[in-house]
C-alpha atoms as a PDB file:
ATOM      1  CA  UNK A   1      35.559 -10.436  18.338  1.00  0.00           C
ATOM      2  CA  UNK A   2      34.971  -8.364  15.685  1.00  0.00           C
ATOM      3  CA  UNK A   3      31.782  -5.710  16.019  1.00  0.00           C
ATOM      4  CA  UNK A   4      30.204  -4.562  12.481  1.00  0.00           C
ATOM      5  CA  UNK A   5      28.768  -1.375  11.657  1.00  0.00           C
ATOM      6  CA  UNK A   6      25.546  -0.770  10.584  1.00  0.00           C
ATOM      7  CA  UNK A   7      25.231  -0.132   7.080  1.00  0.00           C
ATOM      8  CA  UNK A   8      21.786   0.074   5.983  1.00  0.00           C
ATOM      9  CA  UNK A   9      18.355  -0.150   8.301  1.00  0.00           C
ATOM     10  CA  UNK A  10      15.590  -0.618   6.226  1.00  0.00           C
ATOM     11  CA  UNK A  11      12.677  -2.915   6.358  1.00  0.00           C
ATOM     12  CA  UNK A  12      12.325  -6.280   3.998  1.00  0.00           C
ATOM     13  CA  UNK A  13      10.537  -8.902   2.973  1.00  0.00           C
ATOM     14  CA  UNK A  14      11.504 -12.475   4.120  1.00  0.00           C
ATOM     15  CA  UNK A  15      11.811 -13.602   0.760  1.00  0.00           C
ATOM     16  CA  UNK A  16      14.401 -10.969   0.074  1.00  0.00           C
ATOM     17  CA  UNK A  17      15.869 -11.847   3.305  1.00  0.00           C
ATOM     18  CA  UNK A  18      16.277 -15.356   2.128  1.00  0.00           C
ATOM     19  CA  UNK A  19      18.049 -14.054  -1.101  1.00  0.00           C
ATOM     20  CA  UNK A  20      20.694 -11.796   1.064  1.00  0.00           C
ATOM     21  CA  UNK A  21      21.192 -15.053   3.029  1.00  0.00           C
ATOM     22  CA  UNK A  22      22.219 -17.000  -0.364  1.00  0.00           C
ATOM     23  CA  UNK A  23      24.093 -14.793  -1.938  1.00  0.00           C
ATOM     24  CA  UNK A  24      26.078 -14.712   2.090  1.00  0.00           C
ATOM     25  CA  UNK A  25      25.998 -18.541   2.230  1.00  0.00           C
ATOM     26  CA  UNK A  26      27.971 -18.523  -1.732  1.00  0.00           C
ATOM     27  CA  UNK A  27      30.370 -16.124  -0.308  1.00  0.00           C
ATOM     28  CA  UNK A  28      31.326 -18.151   2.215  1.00  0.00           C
ATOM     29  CA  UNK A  29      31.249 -21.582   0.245  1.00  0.00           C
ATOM     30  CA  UNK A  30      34.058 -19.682  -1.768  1.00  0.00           C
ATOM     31  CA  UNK A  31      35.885 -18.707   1.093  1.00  0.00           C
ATOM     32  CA  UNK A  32      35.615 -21.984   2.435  1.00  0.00           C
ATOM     33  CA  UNK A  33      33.989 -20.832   5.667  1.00  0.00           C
ATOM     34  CA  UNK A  34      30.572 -22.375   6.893  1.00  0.00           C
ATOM     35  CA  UNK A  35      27.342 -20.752   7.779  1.00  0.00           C
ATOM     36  CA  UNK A  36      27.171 -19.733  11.793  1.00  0.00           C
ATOM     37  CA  UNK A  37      24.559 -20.944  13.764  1.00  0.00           C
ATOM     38  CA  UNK A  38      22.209 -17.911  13.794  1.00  0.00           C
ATOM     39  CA  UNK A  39      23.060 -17.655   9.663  1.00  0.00           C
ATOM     40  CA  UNK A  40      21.551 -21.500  10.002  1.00  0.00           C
ATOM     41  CA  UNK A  41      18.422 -20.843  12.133  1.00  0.00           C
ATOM     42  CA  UNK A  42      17.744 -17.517   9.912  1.00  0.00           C
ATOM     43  CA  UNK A  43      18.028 -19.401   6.794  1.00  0.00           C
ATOM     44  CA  UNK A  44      15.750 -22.507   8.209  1.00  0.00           C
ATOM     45  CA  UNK A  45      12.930 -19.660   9.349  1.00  0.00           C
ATOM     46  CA  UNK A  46      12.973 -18.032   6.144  1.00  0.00           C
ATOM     47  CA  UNK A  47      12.149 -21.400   4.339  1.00  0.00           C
ATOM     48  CA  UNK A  48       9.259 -22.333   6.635  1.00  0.00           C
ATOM     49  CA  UNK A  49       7.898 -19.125   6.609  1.00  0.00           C
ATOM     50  CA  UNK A  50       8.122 -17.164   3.262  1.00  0.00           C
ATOM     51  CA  UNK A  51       5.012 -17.499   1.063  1.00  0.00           C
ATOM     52  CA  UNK A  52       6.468 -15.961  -2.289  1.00  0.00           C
ATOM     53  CA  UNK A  53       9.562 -15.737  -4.435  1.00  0.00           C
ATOM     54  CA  UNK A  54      11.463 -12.846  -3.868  1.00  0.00           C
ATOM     55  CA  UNK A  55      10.369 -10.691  -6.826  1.00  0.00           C
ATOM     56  CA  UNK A  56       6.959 -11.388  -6.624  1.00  0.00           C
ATOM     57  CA  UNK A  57       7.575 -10.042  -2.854  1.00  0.00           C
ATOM     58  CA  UNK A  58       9.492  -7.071  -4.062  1.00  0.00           C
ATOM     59  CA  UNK A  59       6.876  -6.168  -6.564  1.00  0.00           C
ATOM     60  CA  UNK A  60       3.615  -6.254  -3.836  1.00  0.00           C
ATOM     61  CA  UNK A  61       6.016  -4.360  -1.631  1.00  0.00           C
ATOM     62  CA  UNK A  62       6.581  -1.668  -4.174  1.00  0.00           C
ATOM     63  CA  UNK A  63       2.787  -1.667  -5.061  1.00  0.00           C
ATOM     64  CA  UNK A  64       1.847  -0.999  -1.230  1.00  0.00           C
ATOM     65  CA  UNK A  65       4.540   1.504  -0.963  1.00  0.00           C
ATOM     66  CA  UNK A  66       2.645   3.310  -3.532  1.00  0.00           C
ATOM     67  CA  UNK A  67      -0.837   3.389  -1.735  1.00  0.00           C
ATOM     68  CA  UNK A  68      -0.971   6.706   0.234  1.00  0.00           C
ATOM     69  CA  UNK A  69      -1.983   4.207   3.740  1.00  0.00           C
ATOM     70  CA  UNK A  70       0.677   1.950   3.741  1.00  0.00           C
ATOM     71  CA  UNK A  71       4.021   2.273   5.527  1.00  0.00           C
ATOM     72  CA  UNK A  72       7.279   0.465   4.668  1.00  0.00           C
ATOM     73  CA  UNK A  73       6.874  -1.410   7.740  1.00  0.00           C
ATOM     74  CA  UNK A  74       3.355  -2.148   7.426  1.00  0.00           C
ATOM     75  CA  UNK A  75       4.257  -3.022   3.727  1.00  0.00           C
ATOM     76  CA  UNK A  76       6.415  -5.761   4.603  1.00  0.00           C
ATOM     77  CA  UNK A  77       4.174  -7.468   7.259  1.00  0.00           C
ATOM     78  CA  UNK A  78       1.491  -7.038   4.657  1.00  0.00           C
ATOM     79  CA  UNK A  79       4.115  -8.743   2.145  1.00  0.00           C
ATOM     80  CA  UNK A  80       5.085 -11.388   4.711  1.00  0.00           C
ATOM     81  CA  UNK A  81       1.527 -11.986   5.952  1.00  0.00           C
ATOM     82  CA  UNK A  82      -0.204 -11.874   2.842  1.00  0.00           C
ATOM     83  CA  UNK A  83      -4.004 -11.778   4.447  1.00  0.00           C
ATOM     84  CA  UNK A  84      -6.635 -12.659   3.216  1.00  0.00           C
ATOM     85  CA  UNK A  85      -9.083 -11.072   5.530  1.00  0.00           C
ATOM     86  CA  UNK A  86     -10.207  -7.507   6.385  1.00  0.00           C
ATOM     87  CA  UNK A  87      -9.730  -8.500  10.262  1.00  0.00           C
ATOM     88  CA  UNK A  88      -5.831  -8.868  10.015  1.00  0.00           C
ATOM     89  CA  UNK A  89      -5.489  -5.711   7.838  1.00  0.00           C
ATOM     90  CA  UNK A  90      -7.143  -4.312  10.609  1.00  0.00           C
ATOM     91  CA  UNK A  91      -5.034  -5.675  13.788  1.00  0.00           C
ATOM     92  CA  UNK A  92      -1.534  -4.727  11.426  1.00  0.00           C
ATOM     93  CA  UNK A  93      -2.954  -1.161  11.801  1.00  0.00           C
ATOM     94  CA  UNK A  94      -4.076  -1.211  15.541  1.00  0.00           C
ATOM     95  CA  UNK A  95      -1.513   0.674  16.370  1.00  0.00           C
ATOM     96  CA  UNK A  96      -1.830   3.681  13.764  1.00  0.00           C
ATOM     97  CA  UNK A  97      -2.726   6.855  14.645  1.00  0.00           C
ATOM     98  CA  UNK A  98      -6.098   6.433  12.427  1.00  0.00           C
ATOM     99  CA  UNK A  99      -8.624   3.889  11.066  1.00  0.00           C
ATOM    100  CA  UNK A 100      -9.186   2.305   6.932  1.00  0.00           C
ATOM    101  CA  UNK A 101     -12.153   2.800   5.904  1.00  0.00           C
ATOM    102  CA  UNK A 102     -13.846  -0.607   4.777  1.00  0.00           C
ATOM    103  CA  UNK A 103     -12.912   0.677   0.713  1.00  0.00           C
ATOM    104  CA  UNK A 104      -9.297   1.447   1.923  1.00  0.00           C
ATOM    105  CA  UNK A 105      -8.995  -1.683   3.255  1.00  0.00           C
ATOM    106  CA  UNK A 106     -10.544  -3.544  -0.164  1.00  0.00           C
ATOM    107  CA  UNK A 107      -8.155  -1.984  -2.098  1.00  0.00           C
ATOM    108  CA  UNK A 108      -5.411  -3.249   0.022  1.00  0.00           C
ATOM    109  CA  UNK A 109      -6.830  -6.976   0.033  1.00  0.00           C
ATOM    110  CA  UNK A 110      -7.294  -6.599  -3.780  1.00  0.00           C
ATOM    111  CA  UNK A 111      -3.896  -5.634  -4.318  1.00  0.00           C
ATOM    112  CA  UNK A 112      -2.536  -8.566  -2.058  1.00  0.00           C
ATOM    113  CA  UNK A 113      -4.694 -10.922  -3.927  1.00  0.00           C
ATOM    114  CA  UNK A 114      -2.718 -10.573  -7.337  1.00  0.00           C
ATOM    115  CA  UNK A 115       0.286 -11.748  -5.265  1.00  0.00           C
ATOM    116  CA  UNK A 116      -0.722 -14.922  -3.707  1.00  0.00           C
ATOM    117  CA  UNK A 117      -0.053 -17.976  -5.251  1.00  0.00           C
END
């Protein structure tokens, strides 16, 4: 069995996830190798679950990225989530070492809300 090394840890959207997943899936249509079963059950999860096209993901991550309260991490669960209420901003940062204010957390939804289809 071969064992890969780690290249690259950083978080993603799902969307952009899903496009990773495609561009594997062509390599190995070329190669003439299929998709393994977790490639499979990755690929089927991303298509339930992703809200957005990847760029409109990448472009709402890049924007919360920006804002001086959001993490990368909380970005993408922000991306992937895409609430629409001040409730689940507040449970994604429950576990933050401090509070949003209710205008921190407008600006947030605000921002969100140009990204939802």
């Amino acid at each position: 069995m071969k064992v890969k090394e780690v290249l690259e840890d950083e978080p993603i959207p799902i969307s952009e996830a899903g496009e990773i997943l495609k561009e594997e899936t062509e390599k190995r249509r070329e190669e003439e190798r299929d998709k393994g079963y977790a490639q499979r059950r990755a690929f089927d999860h991303i298509q339930k679950f992703s809200k957005q096209d990847s760029e409109k993901a990448k472009e709402l991550y890049q924007k919360l990225v920006e804002h001086n309260k959001v993490t990368p991490e909380l970005a993408v669960k922000m991306t992937d989530l895409l609430p629409k209420e001040k409730d689940l901003i507040r449970a994604l940062y429950s576990k933050e070492r401090f509070a949003l204010n209710e205008d921190t957390i407008e600006e947030l939804l605000d921002i969100i809300s140009e990204y939802r289809e």
